[in-house]
C-alpha atoms as a PDB file:
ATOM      1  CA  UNK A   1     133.532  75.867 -91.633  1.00  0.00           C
ATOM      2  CA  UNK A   2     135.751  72.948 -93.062  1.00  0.00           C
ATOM      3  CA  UNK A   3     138.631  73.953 -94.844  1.00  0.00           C
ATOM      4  CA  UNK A   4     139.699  70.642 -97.809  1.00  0.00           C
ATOM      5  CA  UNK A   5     142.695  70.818-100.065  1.00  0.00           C
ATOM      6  CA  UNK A   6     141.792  69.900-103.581  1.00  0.00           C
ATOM      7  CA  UNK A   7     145.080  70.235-105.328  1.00  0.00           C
ATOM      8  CA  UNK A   8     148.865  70.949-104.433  1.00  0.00           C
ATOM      9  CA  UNK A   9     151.370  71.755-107.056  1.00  0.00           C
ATOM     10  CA  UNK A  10     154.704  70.561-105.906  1.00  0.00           C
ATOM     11  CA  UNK A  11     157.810  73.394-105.483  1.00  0.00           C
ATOM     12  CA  UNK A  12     161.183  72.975-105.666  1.00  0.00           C
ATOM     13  CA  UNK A  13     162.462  76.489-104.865  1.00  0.00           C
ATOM     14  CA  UNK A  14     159.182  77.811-103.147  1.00  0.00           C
ATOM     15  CA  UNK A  15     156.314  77.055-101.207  1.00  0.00           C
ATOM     16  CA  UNK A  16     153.954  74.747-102.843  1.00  0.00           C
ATOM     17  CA  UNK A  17     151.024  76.422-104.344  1.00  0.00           C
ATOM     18  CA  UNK A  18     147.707  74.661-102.384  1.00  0.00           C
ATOM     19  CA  UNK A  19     143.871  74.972-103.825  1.00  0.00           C
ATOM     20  CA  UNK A  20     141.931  74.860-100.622  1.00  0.00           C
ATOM     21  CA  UNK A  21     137.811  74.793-100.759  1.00  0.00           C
ATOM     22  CA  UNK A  22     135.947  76.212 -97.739  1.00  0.00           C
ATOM     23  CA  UNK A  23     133.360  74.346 -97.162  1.00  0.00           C
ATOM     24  CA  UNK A  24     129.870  75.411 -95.090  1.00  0.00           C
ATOM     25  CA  UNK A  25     127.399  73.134 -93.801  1.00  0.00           C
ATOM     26  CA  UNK A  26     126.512  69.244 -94.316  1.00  0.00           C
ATOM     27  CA  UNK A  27     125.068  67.029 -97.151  1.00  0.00           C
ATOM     28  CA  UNK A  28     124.181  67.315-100.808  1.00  0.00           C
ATOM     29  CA  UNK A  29     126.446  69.642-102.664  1.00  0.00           C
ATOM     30  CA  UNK A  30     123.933  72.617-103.125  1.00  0.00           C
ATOM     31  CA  UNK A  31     126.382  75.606-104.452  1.00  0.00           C
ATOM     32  CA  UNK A  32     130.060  76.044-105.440  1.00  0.00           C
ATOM     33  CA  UNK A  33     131.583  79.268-106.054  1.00  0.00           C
ATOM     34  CA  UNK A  34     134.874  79.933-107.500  1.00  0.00           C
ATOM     35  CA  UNK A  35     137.419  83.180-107.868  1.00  0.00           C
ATOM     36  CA  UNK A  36     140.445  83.558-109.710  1.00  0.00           C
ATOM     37  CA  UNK A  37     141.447  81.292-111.995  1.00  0.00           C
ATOM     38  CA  UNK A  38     143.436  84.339-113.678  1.00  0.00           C
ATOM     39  CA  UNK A  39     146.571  85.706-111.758  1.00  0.00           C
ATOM     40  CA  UNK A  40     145.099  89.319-112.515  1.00  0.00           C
ATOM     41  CA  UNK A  41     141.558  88.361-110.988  1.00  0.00           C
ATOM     42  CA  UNK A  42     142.024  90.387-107.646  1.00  0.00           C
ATOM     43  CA  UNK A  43     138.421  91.635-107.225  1.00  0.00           C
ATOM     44  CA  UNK A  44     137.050  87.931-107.854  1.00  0.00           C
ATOM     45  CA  UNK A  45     139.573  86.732-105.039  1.00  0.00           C
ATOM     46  CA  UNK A  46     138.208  89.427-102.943  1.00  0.00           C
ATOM     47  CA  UNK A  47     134.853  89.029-103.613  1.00  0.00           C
ATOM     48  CA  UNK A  48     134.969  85.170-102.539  1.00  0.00           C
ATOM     49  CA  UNK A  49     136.722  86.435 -99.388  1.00  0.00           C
ATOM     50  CA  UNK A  50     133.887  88.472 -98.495  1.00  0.00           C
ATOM     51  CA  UNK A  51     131.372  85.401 -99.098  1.00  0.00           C
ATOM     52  CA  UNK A  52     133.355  83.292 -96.588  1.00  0.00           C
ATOM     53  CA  UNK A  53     133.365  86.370 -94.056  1.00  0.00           C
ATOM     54  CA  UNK A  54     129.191  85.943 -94.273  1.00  0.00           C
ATOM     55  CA  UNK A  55     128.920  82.421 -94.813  1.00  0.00           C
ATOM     56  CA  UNK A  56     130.710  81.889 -91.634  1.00  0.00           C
ATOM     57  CA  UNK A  57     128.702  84.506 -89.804  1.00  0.00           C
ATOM     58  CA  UNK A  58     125.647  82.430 -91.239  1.00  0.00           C
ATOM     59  CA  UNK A  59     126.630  79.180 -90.824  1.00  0.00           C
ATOM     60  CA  UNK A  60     127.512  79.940 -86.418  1.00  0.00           C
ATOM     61  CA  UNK A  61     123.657  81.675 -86.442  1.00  0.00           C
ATOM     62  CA  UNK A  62     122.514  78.207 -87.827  1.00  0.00           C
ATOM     63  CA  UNK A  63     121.058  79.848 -91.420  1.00  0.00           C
ATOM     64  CA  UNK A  64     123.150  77.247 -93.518  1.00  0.00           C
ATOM     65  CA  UNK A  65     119.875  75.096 -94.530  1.00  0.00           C
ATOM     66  CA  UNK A  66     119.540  71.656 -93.259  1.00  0.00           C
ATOM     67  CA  UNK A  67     121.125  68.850 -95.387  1.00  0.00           C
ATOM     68  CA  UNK A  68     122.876  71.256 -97.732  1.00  0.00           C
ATOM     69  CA  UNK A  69     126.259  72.499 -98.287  1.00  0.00           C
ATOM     70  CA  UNK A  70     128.305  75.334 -99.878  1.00  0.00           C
ATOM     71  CA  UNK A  71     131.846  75.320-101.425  1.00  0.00           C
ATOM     72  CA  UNK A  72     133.555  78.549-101.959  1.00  0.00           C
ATOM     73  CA  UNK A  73     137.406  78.535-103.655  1.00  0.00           C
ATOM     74  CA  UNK A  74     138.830  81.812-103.347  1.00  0.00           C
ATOM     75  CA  UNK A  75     141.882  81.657-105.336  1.00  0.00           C
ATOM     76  CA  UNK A  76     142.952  78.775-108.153  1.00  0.00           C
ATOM     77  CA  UNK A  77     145.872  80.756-109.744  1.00  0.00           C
ATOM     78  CA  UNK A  78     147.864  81.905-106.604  1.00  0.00           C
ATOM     79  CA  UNK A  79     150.968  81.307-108.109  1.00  0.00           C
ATOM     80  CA  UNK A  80     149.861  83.783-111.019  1.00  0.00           C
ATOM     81  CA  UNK A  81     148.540  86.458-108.561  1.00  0.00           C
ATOM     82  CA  UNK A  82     151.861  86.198-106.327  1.00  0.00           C
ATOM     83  CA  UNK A  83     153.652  87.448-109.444  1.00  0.00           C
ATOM     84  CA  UNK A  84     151.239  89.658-110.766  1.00  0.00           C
ATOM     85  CA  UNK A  85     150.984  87.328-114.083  1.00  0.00           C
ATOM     86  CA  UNK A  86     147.728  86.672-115.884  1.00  0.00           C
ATOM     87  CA  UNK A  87     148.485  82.966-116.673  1.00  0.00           C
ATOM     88  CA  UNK A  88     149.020  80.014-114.967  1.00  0.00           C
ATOM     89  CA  UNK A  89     153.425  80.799-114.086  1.00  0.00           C
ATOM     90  CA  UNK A  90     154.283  77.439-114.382  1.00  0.00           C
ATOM     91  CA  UNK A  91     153.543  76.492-118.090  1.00  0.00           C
ATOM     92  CA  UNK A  92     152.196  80.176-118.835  1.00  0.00           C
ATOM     93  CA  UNK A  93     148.552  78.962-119.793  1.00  0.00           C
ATOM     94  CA  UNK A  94     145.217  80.551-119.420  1.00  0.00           C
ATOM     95  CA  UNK A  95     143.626  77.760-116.344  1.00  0.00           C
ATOM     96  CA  UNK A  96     140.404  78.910-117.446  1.00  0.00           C
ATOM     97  CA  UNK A  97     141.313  77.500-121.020  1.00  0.00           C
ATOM     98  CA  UNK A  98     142.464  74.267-119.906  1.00  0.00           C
ATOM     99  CA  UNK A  99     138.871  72.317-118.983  1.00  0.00           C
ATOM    100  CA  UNK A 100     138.082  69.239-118.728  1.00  0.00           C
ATOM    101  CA  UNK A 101     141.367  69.221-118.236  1.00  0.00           C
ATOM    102  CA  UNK A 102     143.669  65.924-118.333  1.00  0.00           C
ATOM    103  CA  UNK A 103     145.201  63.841-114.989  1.00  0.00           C
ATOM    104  CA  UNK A 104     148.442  63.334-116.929  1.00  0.00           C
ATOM    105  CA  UNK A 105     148.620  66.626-119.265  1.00  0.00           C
ATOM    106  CA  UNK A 106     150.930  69.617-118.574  1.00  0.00           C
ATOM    107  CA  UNK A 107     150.303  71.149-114.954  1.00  0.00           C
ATOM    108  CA  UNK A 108     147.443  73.684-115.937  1.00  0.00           C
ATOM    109  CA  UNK A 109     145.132  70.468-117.432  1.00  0.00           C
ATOM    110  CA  UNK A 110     146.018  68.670-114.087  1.00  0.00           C
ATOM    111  CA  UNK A 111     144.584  71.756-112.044  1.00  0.00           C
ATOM    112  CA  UNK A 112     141.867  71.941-114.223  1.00  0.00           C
ATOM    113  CA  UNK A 113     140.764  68.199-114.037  1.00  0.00           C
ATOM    114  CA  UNK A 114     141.458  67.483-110.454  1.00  0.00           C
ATOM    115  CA  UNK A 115     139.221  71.182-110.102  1.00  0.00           C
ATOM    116  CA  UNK A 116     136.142  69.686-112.130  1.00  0.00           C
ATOM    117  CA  UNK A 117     136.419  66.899-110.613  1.00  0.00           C
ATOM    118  CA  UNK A 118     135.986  68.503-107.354  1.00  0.00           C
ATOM    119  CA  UNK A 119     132.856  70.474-108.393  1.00  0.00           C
ATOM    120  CA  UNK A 120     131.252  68.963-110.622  1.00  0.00           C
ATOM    121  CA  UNK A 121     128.838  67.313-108.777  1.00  0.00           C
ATOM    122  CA  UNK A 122     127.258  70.292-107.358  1.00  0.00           C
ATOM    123  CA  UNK A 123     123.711  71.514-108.248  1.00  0.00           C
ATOM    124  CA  UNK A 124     124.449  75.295-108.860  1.00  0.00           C
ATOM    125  CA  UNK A 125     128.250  76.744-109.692  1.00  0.00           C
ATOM    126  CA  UNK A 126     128.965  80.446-109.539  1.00  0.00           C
ATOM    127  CA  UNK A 127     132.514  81.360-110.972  1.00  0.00           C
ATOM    128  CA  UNK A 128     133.962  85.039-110.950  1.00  0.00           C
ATOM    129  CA  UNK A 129     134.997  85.664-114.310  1.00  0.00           C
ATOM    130  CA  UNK A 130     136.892  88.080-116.050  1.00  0.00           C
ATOM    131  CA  UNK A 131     136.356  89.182-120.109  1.00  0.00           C
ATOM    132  CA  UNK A 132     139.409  88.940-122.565  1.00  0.00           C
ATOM    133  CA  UNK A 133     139.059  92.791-123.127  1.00  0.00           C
ATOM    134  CA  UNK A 134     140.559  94.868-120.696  1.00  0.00           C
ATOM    135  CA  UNK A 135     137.580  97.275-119.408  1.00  0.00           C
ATOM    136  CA  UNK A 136     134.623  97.916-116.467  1.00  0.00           C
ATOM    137  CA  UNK A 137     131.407  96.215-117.296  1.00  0.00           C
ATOM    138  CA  UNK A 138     127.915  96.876-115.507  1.00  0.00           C
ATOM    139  CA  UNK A 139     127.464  94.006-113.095  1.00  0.00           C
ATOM    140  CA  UNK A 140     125.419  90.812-114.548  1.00  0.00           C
ATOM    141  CA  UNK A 141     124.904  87.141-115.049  1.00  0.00           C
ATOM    142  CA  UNK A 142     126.877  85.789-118.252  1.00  0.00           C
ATOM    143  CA  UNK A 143     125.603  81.740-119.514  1.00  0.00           C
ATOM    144  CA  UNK A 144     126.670  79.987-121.850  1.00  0.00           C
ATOM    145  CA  UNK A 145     123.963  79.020-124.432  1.00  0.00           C
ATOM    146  CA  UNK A 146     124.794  75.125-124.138  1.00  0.00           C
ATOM    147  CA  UNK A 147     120.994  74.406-124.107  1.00  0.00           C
ATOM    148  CA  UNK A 148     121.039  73.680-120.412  1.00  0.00           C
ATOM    149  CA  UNK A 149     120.814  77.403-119.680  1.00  0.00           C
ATOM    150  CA  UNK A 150     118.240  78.732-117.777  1.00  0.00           C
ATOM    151  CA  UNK A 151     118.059  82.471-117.807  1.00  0.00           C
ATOM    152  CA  UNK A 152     114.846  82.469-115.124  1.00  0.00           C
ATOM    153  CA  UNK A 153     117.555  80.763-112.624  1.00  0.00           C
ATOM    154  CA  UNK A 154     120.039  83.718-113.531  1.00  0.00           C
ATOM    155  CA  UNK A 155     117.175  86.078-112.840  1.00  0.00           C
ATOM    156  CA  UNK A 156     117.278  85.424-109.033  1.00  0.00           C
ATOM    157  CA  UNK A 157     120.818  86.790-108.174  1.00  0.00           C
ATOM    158  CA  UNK A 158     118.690  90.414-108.500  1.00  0.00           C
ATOM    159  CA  UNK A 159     121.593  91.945-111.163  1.00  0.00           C
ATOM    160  CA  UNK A 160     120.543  94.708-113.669  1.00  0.00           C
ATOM    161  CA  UNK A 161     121.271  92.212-116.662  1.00  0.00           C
ATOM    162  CA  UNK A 162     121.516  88.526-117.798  1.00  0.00           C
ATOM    163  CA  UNK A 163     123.706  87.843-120.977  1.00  0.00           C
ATOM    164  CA  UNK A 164     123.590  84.940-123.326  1.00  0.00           C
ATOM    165  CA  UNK A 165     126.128  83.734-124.891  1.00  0.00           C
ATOM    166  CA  UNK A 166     126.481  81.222-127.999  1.00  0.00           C
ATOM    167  CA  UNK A 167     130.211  79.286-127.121  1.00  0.00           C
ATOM    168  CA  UNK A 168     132.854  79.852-130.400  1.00  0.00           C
ATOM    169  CA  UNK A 169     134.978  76.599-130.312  1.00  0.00           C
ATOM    170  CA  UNK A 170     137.167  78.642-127.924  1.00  0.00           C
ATOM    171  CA  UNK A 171     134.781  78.591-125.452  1.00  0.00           C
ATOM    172  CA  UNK A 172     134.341  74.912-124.668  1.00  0.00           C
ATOM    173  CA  UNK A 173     137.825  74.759-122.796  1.00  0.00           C
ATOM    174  CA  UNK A 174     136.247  77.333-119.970  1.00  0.00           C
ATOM    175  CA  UNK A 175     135.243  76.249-116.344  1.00  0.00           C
ATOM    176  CA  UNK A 176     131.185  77.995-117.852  1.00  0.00           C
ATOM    177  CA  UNK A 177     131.152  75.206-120.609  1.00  0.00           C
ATOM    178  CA  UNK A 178     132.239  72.060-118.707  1.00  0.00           C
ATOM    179  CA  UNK A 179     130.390  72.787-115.914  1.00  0.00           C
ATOM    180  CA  UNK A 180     127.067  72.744-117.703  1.00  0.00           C
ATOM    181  CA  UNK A 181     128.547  69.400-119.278  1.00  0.00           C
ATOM    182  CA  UNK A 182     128.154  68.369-115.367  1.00  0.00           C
ATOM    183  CA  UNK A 183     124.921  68.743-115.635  1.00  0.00           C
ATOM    184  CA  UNK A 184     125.558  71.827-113.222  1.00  0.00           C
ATOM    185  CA  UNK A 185     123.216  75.294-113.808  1.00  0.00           C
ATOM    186  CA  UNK A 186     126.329  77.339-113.770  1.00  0.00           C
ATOM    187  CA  UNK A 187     126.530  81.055-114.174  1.00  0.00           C
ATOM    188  CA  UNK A 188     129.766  83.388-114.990  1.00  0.00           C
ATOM    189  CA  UNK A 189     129.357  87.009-112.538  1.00  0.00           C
ATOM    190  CA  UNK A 190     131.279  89.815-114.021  1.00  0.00           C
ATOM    191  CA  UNK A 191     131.566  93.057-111.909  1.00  0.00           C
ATOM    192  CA  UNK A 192     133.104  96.496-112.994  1.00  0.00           C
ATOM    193  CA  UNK A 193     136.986  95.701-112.567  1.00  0.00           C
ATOM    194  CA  UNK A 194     139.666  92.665-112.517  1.00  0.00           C
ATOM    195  CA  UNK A 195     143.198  93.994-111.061  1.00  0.00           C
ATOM    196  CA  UNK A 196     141.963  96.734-109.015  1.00  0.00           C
ATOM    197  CA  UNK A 197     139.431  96.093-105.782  1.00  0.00           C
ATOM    198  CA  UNK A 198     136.136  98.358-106.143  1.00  0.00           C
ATOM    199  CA  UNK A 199     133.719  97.792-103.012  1.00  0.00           C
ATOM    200  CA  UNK A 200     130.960  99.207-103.957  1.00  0.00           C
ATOM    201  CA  UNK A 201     130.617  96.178-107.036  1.00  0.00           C
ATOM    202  CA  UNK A 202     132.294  93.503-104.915  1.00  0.00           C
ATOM    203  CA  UNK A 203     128.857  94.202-102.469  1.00  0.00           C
ATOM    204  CA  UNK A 204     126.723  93.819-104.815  1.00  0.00           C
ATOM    205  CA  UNK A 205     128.045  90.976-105.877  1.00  0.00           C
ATOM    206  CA  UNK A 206     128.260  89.480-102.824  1.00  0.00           C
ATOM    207  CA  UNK A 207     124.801  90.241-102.111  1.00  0.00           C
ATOM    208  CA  UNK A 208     123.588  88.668-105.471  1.00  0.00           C
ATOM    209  CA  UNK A 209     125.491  85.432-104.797  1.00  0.00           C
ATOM    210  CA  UNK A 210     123.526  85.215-101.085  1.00  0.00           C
ATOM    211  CA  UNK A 211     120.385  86.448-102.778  1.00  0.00           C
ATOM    212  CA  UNK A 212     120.088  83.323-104.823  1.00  0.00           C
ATOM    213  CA  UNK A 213     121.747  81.169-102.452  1.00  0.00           C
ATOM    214  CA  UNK A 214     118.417  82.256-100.203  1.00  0.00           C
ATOM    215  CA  UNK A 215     115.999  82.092-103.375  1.00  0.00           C
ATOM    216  CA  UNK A 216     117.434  78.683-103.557  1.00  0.00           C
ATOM    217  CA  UNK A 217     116.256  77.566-100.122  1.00  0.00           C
ATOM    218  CA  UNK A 218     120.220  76.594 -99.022  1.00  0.00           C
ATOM    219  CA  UNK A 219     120.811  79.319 -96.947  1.00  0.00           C
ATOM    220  CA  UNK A 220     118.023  81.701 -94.407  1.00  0.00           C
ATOM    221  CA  UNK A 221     119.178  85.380 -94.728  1.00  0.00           C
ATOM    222  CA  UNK A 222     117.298  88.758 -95.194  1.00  0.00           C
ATOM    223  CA  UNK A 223     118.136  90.238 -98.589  1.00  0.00           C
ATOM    224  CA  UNK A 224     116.579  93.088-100.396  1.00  0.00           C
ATOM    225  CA  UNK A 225     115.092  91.809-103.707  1.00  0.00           C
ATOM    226  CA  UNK A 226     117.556  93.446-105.898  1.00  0.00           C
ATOM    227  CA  UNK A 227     116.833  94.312-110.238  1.00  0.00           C
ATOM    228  CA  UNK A 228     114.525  92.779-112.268  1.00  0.00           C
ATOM    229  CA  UNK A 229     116.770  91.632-114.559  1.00  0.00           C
ATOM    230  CA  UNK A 230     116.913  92.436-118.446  1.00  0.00           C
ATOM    231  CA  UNK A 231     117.729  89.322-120.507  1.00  0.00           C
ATOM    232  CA  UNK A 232     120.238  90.013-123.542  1.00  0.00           C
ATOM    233  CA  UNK A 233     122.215  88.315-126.061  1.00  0.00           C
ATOM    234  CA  UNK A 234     125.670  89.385-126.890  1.00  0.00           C
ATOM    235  CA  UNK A 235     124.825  89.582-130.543  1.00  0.00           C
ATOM    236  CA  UNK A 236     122.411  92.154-130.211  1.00  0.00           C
ATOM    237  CA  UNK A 237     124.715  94.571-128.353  1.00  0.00           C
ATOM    238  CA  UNK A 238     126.301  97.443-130.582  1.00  0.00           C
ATOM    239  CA  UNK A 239     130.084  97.432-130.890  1.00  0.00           C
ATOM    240  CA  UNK A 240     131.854 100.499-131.255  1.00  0.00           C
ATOM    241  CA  UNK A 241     135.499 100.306-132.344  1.00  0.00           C
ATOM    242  CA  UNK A 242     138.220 102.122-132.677  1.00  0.00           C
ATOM    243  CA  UNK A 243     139.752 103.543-135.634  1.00  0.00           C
ATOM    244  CA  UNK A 244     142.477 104.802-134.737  1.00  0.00           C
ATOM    245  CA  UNK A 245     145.623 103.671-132.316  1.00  0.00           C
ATOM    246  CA  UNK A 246     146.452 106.296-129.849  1.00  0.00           C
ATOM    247  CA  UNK A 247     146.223 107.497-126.140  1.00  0.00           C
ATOM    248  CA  UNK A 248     142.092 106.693-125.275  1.00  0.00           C
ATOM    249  CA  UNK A 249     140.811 109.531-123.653  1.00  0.00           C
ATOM    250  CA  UNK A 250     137.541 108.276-122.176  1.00  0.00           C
ATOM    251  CA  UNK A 251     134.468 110.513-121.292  1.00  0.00           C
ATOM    252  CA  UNK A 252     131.839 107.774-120.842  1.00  0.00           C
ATOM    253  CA  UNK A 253     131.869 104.502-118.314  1.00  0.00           C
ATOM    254  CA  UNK A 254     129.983 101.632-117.503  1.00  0.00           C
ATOM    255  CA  UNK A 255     126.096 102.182-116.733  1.00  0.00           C
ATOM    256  CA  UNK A 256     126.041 105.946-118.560  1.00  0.00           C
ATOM    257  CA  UNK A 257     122.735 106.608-120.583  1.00  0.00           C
ATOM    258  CA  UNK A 258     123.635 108.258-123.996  1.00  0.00           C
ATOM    259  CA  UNK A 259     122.007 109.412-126.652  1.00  0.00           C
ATOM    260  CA  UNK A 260     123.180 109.003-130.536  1.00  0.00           C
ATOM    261  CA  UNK A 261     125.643 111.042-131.674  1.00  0.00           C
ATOM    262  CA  UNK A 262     127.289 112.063-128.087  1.00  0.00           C
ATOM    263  CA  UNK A 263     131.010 111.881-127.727  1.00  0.00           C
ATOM    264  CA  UNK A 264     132.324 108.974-125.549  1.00  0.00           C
ATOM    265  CA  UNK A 265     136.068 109.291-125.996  1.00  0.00           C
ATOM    266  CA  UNK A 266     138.765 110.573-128.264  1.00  0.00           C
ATOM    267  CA  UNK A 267     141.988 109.197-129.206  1.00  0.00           C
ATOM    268  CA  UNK A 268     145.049 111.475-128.934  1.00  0.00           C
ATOM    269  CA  UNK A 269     148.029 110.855-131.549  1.00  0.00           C
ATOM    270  CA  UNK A 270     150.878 110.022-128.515  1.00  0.00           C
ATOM    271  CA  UNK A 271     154.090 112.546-129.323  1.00  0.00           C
ATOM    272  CA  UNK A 272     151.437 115.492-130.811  1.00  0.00           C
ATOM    273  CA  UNK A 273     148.749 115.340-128.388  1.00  0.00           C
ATOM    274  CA  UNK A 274     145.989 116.079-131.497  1.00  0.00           C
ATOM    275  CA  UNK A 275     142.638 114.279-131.406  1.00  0.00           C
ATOM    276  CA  UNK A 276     143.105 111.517-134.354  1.00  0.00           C
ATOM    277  CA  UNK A 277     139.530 110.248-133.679  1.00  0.00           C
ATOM    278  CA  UNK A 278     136.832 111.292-132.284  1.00  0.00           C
ATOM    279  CA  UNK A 279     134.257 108.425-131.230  1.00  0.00           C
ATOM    280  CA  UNK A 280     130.206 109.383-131.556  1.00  0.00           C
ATOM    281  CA  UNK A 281     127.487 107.149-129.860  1.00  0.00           C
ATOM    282  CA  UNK A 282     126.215 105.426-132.858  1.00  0.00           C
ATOM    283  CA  UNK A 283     122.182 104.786-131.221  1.00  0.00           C
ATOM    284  CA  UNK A 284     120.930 105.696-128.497  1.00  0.00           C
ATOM    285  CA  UNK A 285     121.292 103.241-125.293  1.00  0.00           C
ATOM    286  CA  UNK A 286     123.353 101.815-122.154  1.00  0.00           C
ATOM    287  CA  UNK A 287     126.911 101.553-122.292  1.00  0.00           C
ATOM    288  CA  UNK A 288     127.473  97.924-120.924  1.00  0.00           C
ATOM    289  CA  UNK A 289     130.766  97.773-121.404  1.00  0.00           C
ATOM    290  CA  UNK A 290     133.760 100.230-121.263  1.00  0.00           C
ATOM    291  CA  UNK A 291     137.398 100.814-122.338  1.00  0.00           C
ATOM    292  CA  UNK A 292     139.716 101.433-119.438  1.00  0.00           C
ATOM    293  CA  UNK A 293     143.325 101.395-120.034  1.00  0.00           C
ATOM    294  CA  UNK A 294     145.022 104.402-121.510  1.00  0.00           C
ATOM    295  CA  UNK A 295     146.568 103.450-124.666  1.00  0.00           C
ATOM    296  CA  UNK A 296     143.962 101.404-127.506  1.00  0.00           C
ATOM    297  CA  UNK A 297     144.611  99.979-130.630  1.00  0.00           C
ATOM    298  CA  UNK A 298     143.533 100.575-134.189  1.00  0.00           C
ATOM    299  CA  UNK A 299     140.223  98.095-134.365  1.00  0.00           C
ATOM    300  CA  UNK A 300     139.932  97.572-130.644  1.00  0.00           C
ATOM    301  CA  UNK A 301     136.448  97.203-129.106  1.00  0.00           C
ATOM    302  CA  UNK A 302     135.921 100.382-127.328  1.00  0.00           C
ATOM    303  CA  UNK A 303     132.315 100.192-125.846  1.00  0.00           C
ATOM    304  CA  UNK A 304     129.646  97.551-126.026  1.00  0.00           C
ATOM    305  CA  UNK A 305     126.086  99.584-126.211  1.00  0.00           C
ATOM    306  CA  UNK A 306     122.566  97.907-124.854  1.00  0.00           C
ATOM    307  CA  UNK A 307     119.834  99.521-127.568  1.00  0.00           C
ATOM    308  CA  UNK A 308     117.374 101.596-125.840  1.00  0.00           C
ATOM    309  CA  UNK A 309     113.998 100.497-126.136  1.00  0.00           C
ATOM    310  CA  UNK A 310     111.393 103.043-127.002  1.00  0.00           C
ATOM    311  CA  UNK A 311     107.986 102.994-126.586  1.00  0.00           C
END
């Protein structure tokens, strides 16, 4: 293992905030993973620390594939995570908004360009992403539908689903976007939580990323074969929102089957306690994505439903 520095931002009255890449094995840039890009993205920085823990067991067995080589970068936003802030503390900007970034913008656009330009070249990028909405998701695959996407590539990490996405304008500032610009099949991994570590997800995430790292012929390891994964797009999942602000009281997560009409949560008025809405499964299907934090407002995105096929 080779350990580069890719960036430094300069500190006055602390210690300077380094990117460092750890790099495994020799020759054409195969795979790059990134974490946290997002100072609340503790389970992506974890995850990525758990990837260098096995690539280095690999790589000193000799299973790191002739003439290839892996990058992972654990952490981007350190300065954000040291203060438990979501952006970028220096000029309070979203780095994963700030792509392709500019070598003489404001401090985020440098990280971001000096970042691209450090892994852009590579064949396959991985990032650890986290959604806008505060929530769990079931594990998948996200891509950007740039027209280099290629969901059969996203098949081979083994996860239960592969979502497409069609960029908004918003979109073509992320890490996902430029990436593909690079001419590199990139793929966004989402697991079940952001600030909060869960192991059992951060596994199985690990185990997708070295799953397709061996489908890909650049690494030798013994992995169980994983899902067949179901291919969606995000406009074909069912929104259910909220109509009410209030304390969310949720009775459904991530993964739960339900049929239509079930209650999934209830919203309680705060100083009363009384139920001001109660929320009904409006089809039957998969919940794929799941309110978390306690209080929700009026017109918030509550769950994100996968139909169920029938037969």
């Amino acid at each position: 293992m080779h350990i580069q520095e890719i960036y430094t931002v300069h500190s006055v009255y602390r210690e300077d905030m380094k990117i460092r890449g750890y790099l495994f094995g020799h020759g054409e840039k195969s795979a790059c993973i990134v974490g946290s890009l997002r100072g609340n993205e503790i389970q992506q920085m974890y995850i990525c620390s758990q990837l260098i823990r096995a690539l280095k067991e690999l790589e000193a067995n000799g299973c790191i594939s002739a003439g290839k080589q892996i990058q992972v970068i654990p952490v981007v936003n350190s300065y954000g995570i040291n203060v438990g802030r979501h952006f970028f503390g220096v000029d309070n900007g979203d780095l994963n908004r700030a792509f392709p970034g500019n070598a003489y913008g404001e401090q985020g656009r440098r990280i971001a360009h000096a970042l691209l330009e450090n892994v852009g070249n590579y064949i396959y990028g991985i990032q650890f992403a986290s959604f806008y909405m505060d929530g769990e998701f079931v594990p998948h695959v996200r891509m950007m539908e740039t027209g280099y996407q290629n969901t059969s590539l996203a098949n081979l990490f083994g996860l239960p689903y592969v979502v497409v996405h069609k960029p908004a304008p918003i979109d073509t500032s992320t890490l996902n976007y430029n990436w593909q610009d690079e001419m590199t099949a990139a793929f966004s991994l989402y697991t079940n939580r952001n600030q909060e570590i869960d192991e059992q997800s951060a596994r199985q995430a690990v185990a997708a990323v070295l799953r397709f790292l061996k489908r890909m012929g650049i690494i030798r390891y013994e992995s169980h074969s994983g899902y067949i994964s179901h291919v969606l797009y995000e406009q074909d999942l069912s929104d259910v929102h909220a109509g009410a602000a209030g304390i969310f009281r949720g009775l459904v997560k991530a993964g739960d089957d339900v049929r239509y009409g079930r209650v999934m949560a209830e919203i309680l008025d705060p100083q009363e306690g009384t139920v001001r809405e109660t929320i009904l499964a409006p089809t039957d299907g998969i919940v794929f994505f799941a309110h978390t934090r306690a209080l929700i407002h009026q017109g918030d995105t509550v769950y994100r439903l996968v139909h169920r096929l029938h037969e």
